[in-house]
Structures are given as C-alpha cells and as structure tokens.
Protein backbone atom coordinates (compact mmCIF):
# COMPACT_ATOMS: atom_id res chain seq x y z
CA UNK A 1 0.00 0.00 0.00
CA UNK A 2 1.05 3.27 -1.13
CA UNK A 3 1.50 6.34 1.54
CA UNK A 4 -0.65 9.26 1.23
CA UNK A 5 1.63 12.19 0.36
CA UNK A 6 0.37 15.14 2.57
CA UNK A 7 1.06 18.81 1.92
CA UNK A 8 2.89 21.36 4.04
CA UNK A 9 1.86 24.29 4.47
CA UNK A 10 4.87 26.89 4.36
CA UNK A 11 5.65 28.71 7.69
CA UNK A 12 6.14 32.09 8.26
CA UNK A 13 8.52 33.25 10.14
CA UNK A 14 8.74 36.70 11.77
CA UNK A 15 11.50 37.98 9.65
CA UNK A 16 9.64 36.85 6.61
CA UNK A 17 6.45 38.56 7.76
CA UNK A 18 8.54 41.55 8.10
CA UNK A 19 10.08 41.24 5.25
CA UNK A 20 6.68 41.06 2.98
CA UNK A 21 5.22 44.18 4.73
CA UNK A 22 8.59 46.03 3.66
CA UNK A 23 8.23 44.89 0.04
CA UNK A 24 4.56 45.51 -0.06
CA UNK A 25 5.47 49.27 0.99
CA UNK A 26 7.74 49.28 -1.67
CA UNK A 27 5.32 47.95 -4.28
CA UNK A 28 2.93 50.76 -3.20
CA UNK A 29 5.94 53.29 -3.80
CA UNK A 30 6.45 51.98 -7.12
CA UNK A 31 2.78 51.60 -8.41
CA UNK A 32 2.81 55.55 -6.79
CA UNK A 33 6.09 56.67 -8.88
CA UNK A 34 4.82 54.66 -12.02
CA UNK A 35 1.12 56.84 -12.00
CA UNK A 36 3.23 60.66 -11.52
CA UNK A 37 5.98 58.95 -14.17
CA UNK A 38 2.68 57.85 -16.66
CA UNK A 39 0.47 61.73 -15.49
CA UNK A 40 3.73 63.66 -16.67
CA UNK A 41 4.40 61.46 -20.03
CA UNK A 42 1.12 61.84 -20.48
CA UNK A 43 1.04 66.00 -19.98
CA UNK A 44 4.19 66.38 -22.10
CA UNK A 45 3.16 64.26 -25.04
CA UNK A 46 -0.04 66.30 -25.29
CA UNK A 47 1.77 69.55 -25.03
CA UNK A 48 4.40 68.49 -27.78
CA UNK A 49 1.36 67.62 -29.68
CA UNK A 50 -0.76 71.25 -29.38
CA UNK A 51 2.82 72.56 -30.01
CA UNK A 52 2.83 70.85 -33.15
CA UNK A 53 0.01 71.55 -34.39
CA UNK A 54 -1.82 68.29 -34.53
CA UNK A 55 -4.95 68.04 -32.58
C-alpha cells in the first residue's frame, strides 16, 4: 500500500512577515512613482502635440 503524500503548508517566520510588509510598501511606492511617471508622459506628449500643431 502506497502512503498518502500530505502537503505542508509553508511557515512564516517573523523575519519573513517583516520582510513582505517592507516589500509591499515598496510595491505601493512603485505603483505611486509609475502613476506621476505615466500623469507627466502623459502632460508632455499632449503639449508636444498642441505645439505641433496636430490636434
């Protein structure tokens, strides 16, 4: 008879729960810097446009 394989579940650890709330911060920085990077792109490339003449 064959053994039932059974599954562990991972364990956190406190450094690794640290560690997860430090790089979820920095996600939010990111996804923060990637909106003002994507609002200014945005503003200049319909400035350059106006300036060009092309509406």
């Amino acid at each position: 008879m064959q053994k039932s394989k059974s599954i562990k579940t991972p364990v956190l650890t406190l450094s690794d729960v640290k560690r997860l709330r430090e790089l979820e911060n920095e996600n939010g920085l990111l996804k923060l810097l990637y909106a003002d990077l994507l609002q200014k792109f945005s503003a200049m490339k319909d400035g350059l446009t106006r300036s060009a003449g092309v509406c």
